[in-house]
N, C-alpha and C. Protein backbone atom coordinates (compact mmCIF):
# COMPACT_ATOMS: atom_id res chain seq x y z
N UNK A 1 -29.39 -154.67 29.94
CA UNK A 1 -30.38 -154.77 30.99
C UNK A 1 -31.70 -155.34 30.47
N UNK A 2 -31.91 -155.36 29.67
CA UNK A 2 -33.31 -155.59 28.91
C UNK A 2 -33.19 -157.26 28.39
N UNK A 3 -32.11 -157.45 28.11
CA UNK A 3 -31.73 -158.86 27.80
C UNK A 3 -32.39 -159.79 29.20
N UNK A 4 -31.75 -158.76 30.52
CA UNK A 4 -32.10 -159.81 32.08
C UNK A 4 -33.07 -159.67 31.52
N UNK A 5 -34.23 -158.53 31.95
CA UNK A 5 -35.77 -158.20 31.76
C UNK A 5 -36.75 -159.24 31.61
N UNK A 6 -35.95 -159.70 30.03
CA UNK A 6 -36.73 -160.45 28.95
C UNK A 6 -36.45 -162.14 30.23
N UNK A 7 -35.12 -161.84 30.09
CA UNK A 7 -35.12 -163.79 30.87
C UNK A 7 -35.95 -163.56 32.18
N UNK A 8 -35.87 -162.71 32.72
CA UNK A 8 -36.69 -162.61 34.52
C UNK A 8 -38.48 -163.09 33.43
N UNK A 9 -39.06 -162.31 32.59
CA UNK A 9 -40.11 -162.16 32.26
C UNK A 9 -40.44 -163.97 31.89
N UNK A 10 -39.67 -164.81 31.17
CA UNK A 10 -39.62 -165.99 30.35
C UNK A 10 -40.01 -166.71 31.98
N UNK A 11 -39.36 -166.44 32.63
CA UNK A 11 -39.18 -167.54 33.85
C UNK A 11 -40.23 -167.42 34.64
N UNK A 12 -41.09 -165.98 34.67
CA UNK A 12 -42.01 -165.89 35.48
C UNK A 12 -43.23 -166.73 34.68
N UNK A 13 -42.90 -166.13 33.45
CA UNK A 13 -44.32 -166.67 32.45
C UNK A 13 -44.41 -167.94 32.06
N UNK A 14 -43.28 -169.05 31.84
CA UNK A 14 -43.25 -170.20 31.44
C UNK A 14 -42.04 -171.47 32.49
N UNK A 15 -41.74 -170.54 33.48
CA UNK A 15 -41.18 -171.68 33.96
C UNK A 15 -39.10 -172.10 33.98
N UNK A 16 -39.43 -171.46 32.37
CA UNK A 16 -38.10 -171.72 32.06
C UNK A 16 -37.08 -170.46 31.95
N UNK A 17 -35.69 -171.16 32.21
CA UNK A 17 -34.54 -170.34 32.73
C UNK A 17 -33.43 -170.05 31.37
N UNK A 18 -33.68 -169.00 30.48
CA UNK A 18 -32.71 -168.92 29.48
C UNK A 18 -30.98 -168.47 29.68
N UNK A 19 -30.33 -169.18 29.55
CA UNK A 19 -28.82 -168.66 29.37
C UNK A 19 -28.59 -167.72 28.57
N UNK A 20 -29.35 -167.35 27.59
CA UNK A 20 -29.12 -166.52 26.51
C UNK A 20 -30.05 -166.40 25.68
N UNK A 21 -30.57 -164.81 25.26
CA UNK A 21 -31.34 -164.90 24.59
C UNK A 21 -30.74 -164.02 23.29
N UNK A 22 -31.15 -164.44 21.97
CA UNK A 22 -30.79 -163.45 20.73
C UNK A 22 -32.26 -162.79 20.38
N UNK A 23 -31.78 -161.42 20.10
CA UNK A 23 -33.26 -161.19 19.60
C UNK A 23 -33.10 -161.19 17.83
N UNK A 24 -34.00 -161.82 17.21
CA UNK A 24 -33.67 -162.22 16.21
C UNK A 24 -34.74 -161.52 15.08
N UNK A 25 -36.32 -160.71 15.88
CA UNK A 25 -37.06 -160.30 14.97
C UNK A 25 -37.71 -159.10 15.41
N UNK A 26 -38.19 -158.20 14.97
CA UNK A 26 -39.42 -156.96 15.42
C UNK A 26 -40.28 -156.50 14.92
N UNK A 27 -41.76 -156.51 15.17
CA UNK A 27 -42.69 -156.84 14.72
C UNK A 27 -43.75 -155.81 15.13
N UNK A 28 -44.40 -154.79 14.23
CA UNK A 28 -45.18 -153.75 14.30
C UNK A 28 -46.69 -154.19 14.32
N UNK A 29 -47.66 -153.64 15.32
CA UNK A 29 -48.77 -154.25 15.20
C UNK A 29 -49.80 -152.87 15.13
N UNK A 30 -50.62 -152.70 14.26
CA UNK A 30 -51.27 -150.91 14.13
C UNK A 30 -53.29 -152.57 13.53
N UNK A 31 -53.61 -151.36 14.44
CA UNK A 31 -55.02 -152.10 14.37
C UNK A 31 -55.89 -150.88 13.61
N UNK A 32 -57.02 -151.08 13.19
CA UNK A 32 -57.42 -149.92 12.33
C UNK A 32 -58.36 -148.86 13.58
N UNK A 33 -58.91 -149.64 14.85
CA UNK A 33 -59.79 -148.91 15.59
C UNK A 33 -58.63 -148.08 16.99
N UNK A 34 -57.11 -148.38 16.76
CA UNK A 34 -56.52 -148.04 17.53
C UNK A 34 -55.61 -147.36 17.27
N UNK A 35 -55.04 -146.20 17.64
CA UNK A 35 -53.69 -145.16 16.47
C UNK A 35 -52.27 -145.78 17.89
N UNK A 36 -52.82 -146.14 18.18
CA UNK A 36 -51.54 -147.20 19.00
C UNK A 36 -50.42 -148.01 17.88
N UNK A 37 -49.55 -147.88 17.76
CA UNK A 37 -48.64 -148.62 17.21
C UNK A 37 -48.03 -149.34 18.28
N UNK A 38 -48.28 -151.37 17.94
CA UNK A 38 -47.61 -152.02 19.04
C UNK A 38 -46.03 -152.47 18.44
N UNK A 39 -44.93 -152.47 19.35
CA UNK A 39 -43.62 -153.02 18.66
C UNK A 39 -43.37 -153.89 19.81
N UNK A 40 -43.27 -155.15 18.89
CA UNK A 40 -43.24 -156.26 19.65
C UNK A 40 -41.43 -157.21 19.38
N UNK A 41 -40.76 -157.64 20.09
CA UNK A 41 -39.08 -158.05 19.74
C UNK A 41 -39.40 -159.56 19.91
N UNK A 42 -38.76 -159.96 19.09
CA UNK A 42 -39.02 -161.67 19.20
C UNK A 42 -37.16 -161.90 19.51
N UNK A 43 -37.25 -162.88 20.38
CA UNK A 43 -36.33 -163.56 20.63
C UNK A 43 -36.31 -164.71 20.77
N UNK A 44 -34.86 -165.57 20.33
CA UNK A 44 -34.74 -166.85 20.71
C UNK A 44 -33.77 -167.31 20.97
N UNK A 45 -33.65 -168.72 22.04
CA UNK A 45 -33.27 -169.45 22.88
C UNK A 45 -33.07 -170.43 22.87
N UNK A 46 -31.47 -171.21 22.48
CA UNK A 46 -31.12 -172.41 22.55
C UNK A 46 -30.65 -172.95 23.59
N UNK A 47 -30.71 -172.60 24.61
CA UNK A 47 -29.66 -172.50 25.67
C UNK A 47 -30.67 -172.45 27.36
N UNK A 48 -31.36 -173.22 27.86
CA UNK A 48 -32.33 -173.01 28.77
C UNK A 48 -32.49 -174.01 29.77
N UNK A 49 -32.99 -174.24 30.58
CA UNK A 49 -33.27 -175.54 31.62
C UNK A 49 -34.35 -174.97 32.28
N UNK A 50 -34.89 -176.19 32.94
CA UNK A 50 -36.04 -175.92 34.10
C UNK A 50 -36.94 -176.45 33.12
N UNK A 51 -38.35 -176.27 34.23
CA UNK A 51 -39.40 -177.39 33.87
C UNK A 51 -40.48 -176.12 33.27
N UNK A 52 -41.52 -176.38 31.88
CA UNK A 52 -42.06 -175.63 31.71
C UNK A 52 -43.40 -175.45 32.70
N UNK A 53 -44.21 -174.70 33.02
CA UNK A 53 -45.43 -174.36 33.79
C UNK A 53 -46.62 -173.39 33.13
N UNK A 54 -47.48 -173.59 33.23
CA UNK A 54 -48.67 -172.54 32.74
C UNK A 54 -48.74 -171.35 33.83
N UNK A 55 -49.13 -170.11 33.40
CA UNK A 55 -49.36 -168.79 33.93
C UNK A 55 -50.68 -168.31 33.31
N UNK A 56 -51.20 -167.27 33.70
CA UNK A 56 -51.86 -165.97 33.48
C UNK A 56 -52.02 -165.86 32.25
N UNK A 57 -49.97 -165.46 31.94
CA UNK A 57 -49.75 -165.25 30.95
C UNK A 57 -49.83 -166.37 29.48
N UNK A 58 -49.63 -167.34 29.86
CA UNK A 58 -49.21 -168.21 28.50
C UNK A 58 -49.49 -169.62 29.23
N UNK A 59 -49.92 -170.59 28.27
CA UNK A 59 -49.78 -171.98 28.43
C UNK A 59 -49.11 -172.72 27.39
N UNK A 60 -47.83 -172.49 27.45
CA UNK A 60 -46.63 -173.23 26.96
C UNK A 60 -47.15 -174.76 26.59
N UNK A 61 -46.33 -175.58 25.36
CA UNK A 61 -46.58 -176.61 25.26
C UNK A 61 -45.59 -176.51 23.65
N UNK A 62 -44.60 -178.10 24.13
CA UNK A 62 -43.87 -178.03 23.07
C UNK A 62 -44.71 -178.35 21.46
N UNK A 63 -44.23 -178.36 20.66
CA UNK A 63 -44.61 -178.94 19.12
C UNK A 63 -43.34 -179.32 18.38
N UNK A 64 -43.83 -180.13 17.41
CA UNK A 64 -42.72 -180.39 16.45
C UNK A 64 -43.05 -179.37 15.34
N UNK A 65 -41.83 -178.94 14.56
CA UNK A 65 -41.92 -177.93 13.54
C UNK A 65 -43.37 -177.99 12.73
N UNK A 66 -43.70 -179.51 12.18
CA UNK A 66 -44.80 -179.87 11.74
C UNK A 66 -46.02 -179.31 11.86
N UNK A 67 -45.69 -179.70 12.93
CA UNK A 67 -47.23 -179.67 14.10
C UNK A 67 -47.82 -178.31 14.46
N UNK A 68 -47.01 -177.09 14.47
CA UNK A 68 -47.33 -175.90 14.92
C UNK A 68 -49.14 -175.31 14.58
N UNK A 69 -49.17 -175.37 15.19
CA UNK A 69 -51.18 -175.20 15.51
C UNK A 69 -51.57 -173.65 15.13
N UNK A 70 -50.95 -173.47 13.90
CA UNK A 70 -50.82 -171.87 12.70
C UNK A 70 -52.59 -171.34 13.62
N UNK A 71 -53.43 -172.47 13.00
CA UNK A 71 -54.77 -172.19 13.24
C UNK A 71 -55.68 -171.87 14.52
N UNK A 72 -55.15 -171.98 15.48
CA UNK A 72 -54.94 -171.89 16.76
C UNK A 72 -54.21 -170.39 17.24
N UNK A 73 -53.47 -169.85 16.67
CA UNK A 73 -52.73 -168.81 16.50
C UNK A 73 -52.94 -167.21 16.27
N UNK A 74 -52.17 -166.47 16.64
CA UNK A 74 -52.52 -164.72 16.19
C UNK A 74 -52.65 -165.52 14.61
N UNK A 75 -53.12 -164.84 13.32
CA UNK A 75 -53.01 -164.85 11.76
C UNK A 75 -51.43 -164.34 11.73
N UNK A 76 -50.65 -163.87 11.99
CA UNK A 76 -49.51 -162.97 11.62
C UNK A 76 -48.47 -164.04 11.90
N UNK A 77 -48.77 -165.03 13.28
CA UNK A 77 -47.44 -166.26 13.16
C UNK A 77 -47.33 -167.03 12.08
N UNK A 78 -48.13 -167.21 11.12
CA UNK A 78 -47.68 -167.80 10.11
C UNK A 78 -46.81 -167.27 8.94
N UNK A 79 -46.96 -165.86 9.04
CA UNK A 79 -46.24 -165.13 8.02
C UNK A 79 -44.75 -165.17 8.84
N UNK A 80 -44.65 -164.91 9.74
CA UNK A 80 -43.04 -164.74 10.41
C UNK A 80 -42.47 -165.58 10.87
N UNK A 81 -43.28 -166.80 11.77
CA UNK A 81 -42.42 -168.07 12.27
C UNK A 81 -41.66 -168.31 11.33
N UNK A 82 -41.77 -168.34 10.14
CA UNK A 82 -41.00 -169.35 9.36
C UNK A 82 -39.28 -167.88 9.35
N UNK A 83 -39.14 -167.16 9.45
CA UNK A 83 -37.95 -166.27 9.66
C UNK A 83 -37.43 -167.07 10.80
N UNK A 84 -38.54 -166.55 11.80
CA UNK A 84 -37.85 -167.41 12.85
C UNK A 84 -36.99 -168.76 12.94
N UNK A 85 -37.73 -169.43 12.55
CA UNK A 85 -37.67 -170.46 12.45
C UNK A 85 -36.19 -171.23 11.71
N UNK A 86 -35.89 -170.23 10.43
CA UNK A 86 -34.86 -170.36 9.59
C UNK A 86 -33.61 -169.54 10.19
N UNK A 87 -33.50 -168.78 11.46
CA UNK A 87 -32.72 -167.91 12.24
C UNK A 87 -32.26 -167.09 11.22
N UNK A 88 -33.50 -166.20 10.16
CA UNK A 88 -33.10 -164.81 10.08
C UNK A 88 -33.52 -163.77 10.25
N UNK A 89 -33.14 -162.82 10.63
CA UNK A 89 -33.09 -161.83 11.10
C UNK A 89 -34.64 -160.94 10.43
N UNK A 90 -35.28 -160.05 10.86
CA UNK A 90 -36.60 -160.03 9.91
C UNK A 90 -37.52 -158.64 10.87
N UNK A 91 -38.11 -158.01 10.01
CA UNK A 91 -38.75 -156.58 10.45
C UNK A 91 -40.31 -156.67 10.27
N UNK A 92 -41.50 -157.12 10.87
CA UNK A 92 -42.93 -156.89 10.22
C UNK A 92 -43.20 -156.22 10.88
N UNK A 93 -44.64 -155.75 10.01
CA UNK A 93 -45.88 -154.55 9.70
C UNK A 93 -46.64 -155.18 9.63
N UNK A 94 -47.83 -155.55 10.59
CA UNK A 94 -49.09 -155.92 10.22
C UNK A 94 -50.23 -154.95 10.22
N UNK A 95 -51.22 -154.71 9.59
CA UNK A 95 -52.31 -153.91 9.90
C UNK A 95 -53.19 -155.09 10.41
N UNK A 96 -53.97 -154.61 10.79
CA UNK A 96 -55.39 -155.68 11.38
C UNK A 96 -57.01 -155.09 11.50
N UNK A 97 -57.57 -155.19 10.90
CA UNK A 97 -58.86 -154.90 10.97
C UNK A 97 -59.76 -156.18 12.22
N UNK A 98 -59.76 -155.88 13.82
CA UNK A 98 -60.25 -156.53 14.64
C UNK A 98 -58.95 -157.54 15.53
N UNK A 99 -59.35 -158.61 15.27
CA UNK A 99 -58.39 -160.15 15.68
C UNK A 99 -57.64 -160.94 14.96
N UNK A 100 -58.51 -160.86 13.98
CA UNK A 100 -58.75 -161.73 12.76
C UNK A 100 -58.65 -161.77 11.37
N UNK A 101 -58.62 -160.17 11.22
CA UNK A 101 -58.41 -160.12 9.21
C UNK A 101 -56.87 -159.20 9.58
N UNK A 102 -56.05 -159.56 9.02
CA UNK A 102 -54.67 -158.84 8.87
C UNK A 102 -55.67 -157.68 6.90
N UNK A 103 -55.46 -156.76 7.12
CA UNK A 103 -55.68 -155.75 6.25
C UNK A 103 -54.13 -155.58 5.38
N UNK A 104 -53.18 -155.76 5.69
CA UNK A 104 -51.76 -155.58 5.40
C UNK A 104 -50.72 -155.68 5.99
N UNK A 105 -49.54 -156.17 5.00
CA UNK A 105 -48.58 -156.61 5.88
C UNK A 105 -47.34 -156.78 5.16
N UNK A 106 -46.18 -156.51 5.85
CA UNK A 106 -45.00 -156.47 5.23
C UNK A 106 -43.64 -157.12 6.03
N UNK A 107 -43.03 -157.63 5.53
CA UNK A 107 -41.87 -158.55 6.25
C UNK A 107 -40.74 -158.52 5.46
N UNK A 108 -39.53 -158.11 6.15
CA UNK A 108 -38.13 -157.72 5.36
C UNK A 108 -37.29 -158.78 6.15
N UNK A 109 -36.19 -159.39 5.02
CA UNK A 109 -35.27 -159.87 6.02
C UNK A 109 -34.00 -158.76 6.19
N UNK A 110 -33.46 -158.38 7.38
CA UNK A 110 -31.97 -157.90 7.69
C UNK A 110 -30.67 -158.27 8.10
N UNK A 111 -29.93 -157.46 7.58
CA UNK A 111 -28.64 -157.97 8.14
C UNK A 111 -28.58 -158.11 9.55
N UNK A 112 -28.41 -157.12 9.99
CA UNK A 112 -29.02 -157.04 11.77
C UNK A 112 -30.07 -156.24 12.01
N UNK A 113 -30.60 -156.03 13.43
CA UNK A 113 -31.36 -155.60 14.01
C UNK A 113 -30.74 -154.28 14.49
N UNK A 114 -31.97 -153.57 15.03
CA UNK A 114 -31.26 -152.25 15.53
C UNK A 114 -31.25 -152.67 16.87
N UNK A 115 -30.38 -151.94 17.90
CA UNK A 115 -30.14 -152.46 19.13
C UNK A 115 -31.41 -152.10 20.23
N UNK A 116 -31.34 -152.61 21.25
CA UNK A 116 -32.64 -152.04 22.40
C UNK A 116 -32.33 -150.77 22.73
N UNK A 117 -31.14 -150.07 22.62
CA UNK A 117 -30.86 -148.86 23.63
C UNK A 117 -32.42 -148.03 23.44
N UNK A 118 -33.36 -148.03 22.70
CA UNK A 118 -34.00 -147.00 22.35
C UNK A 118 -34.91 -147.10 23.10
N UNK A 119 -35.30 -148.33 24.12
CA UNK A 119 -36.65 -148.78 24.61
C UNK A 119 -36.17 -148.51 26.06
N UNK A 120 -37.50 -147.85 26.50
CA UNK A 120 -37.35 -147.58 28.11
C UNK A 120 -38.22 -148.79 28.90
């Protein structure tokens, strides 16, 4: 069920219609002024159609691997895209002091992932 979720969410926010999504990463976000722990699931999508669109949420825009605009970016996509990127599987920890200074951080690659059942 969470698999639809994620594609209903993609289509509202960018336009586009995934056939399939893998989730391939999960990613802890703990800020120092907040005892909130964020867990964030990265997934990806070879498999899609439709036209992209800007939202609220996001203003989509393709790049070439090259090109990815790191600097432009959260600080933390540069440490993990590249998992992504290489389709493996991968667990981060960032701390963050504000927006802008990552305080610490840790990134594992795995065999697999643990499954969604746990998320309501």
């Amino acid at each position: 069920m969470l698999h639809n979720i994620n594609i209903t969410e993609l289509k509202e926010e960018c336009g586009l219609s995934a056939q399939e999504l893998r989730k391939i990463g999960i990613l802890e976000f703990e800020f120092e002024e907040n005892e909130v722990l964020l867990e964030v699931h990265v997934f990806e999508t070879y498999k899609y159609y439709g036209e992209i669109i800007e939202s609220e949420e996001m203003r989509p825009k393709w790049y070439n691997l090259k090109d990815i605009p790191f600097k432009e970016m959260w600080p933390d996509d540069e440490y993990w895209f590249p998992y992504m990127l290489r389709g493996q599987f991968f667990k981060g920890y960032f701390l963050y002091r504000g927006q802008d200074l990552i305080l610490k951080y840790n990134i594992e690659t795995m065999e697999e992932l643990p499954s969604l059942d746990h998320i309501s």
